[in-house]
C-alpha atoms as a PDB file:
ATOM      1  CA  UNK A   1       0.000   0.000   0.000  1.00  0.00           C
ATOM      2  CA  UNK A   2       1.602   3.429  -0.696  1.00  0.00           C
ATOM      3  CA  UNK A   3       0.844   6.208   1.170  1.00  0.00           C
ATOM      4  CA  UNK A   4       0.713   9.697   0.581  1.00  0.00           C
ATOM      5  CA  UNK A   5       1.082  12.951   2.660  1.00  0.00           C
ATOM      6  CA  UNK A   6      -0.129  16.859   2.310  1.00  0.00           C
ATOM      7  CA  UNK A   7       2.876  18.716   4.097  1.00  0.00           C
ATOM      8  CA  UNK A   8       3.129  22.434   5.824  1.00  0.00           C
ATOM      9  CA  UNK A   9       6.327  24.258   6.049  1.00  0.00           C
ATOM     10  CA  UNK A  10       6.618  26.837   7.565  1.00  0.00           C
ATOM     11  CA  UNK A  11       9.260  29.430   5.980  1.00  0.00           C
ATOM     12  CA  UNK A  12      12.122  32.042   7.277  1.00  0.00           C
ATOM     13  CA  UNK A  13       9.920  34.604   6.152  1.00  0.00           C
ATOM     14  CA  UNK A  14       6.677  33.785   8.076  1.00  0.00           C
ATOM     15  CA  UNK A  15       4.964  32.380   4.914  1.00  0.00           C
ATOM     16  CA  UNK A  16       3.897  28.831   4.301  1.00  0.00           C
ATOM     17  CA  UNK A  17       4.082  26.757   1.879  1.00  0.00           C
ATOM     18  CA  UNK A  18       1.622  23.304   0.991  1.00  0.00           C
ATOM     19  CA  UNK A  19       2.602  20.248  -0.641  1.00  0.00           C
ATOM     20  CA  UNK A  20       2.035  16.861  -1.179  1.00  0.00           C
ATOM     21  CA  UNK A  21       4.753  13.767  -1.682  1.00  0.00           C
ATOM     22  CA  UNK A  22       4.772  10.306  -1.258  1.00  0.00           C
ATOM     23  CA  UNK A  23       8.280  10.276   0.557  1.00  0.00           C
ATOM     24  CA  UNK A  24       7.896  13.003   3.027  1.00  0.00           C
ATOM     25  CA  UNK A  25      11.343  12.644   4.228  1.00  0.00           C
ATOM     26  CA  UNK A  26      12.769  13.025   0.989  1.00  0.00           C
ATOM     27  CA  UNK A  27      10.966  15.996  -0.094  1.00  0.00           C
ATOM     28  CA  UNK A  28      11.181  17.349   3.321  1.00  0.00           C
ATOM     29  CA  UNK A  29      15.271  17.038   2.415  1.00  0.00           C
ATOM     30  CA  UNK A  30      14.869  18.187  -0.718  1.00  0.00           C
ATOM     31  CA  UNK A  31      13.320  21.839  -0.062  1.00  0.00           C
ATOM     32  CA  UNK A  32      15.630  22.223   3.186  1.00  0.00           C
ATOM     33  CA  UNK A  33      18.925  21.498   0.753  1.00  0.00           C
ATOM     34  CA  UNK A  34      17.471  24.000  -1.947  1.00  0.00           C
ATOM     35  CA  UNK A  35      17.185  21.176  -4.246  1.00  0.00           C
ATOM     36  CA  UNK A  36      15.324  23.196  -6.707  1.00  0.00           C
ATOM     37  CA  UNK A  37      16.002  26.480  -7.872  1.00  0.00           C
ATOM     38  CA  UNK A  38      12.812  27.515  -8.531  1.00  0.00           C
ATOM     39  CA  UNK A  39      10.892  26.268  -5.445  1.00  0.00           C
ATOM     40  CA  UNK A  40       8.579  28.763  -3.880  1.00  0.00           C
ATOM     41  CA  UNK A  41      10.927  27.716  -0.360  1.00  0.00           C
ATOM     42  CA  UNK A  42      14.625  27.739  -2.148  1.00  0.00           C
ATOM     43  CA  UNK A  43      14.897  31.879  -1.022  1.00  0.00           C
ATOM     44  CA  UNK A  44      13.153  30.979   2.511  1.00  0.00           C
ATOM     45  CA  UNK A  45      14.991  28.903   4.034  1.00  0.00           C
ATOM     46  CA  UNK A  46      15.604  27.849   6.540  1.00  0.00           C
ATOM     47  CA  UNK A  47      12.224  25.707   6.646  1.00  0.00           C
ATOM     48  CA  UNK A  48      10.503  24.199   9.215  1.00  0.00           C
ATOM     49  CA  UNK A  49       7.953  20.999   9.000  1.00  0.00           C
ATOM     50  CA  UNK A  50       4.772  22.249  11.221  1.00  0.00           C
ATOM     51  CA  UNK A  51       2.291  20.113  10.383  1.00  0.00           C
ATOM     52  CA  UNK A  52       1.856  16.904   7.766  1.00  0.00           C
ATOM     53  CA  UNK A  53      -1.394  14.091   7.342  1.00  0.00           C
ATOM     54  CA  UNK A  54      -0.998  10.859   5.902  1.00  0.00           C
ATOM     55  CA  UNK A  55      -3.340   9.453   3.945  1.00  0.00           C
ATOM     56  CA  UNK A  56      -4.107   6.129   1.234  1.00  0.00           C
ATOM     57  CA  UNK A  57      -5.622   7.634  -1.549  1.00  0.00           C
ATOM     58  CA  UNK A  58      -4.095  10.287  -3.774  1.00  0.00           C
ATOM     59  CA  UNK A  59      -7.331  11.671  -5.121  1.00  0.00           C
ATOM     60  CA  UNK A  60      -7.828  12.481  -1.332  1.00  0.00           C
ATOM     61  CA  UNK A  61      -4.730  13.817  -0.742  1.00  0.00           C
ATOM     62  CA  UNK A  62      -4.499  16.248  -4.037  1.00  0.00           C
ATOM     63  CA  UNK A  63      -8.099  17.380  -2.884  1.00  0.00           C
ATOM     64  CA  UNK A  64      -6.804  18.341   1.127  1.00  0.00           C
ATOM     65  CA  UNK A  65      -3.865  20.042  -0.761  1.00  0.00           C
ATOM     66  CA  UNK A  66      -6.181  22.410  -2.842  1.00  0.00           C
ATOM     67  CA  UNK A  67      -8.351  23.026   0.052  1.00  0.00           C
ATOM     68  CA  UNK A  68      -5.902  23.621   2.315  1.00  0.00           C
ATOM     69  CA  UNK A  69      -3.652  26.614  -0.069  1.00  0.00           C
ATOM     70  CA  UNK A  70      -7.202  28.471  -0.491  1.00  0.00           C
ATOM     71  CA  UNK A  71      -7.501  28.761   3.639  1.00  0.00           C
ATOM     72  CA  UNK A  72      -6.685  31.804   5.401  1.00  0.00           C
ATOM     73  CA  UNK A  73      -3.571  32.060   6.986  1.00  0.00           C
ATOM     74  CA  UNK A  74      -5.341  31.852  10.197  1.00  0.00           C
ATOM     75  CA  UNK A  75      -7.076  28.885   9.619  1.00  0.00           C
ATOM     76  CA  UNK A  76      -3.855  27.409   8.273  1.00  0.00           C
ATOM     77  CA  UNK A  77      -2.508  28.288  11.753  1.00  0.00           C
ATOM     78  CA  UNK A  78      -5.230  26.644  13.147  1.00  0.00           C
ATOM     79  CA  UNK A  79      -4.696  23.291  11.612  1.00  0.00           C
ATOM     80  CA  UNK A  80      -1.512  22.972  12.672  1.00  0.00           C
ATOM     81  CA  UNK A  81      -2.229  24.333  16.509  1.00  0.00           C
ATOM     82  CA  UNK A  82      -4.767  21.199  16.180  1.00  0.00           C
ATOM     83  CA  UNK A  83      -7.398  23.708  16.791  1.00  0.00           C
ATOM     84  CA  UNK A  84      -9.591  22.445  15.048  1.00  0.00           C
ATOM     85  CA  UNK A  85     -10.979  19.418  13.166  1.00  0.00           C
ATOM     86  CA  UNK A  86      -9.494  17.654  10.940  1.00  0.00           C
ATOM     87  CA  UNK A  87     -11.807  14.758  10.964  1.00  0.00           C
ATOM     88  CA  UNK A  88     -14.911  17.038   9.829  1.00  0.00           C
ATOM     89  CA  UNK A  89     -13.106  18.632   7.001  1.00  0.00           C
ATOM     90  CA  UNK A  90     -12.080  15.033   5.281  1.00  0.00           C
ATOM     91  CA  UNK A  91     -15.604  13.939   6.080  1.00  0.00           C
ATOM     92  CA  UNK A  92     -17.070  16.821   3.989  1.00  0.00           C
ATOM     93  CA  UNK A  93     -19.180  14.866   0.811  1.00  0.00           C
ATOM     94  CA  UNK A  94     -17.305  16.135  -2.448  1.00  0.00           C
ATOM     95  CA  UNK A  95     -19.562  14.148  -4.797  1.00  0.00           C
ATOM     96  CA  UNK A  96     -21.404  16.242  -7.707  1.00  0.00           C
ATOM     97  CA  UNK A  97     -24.788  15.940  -6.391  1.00  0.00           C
ATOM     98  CA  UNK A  98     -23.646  17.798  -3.124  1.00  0.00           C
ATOM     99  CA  UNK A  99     -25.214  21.212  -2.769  1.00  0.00           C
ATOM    100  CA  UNK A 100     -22.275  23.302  -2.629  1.00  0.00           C
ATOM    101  CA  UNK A 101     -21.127  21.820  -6.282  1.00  0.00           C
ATOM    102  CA  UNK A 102     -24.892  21.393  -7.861  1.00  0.00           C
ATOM    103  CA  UNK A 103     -25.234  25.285  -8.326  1.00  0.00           C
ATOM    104  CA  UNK A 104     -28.079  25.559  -6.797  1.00  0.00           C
END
């Protein structure tokens, strides 16, 4: 089974920055080494790891991702204080006959 992970770090200058990986400790490596030049974190560095969610399906993961990089930066904060809860947001229905995606 592989498993995948949505990642927060946080950056030198304050900001954060999302991601997703299926080798958290390598990709963890690769943006604190500046592996690549163009990464939103190669200029921010140091980096810290604040807050990361396993999960077993990538669809799932990809959607947390987008979710999570349209939050606030308070709510962002709040995630990773564990303040508040996690299990309610994955449990939200994301099928096309929900009412939020229906248009109506």
């Amino acid at each position: 089974m592989f498993f995948y992970y949505v990642y927060i770090l946080k950056c030198f200058d304050n900001s954060y920055y999302t991601g997703i990986t299926n080798n958290l400790e390598k990709r963890y490596n690769e943006h604190k080494l500046g592996k690549h030049r163009n990464s939103y974190t190669f200029k921010r560095r140091p980096i810290e790891l604040v807050f990361n969610q396993e999960f077993n399906d990538v669809l799932q993961v990809i959607y947390f991702e987008k979710k999570i990089k349209k939050w606030t930066r308070a709510y962002k904060e709040a995630l990773i204080n564990e303040d508040c809860d996690l299990h309610q947001i994955l449990a939200e229905c994301r099928n096309a006959t929900h009412y939020k995606y229906n248009g109506t």
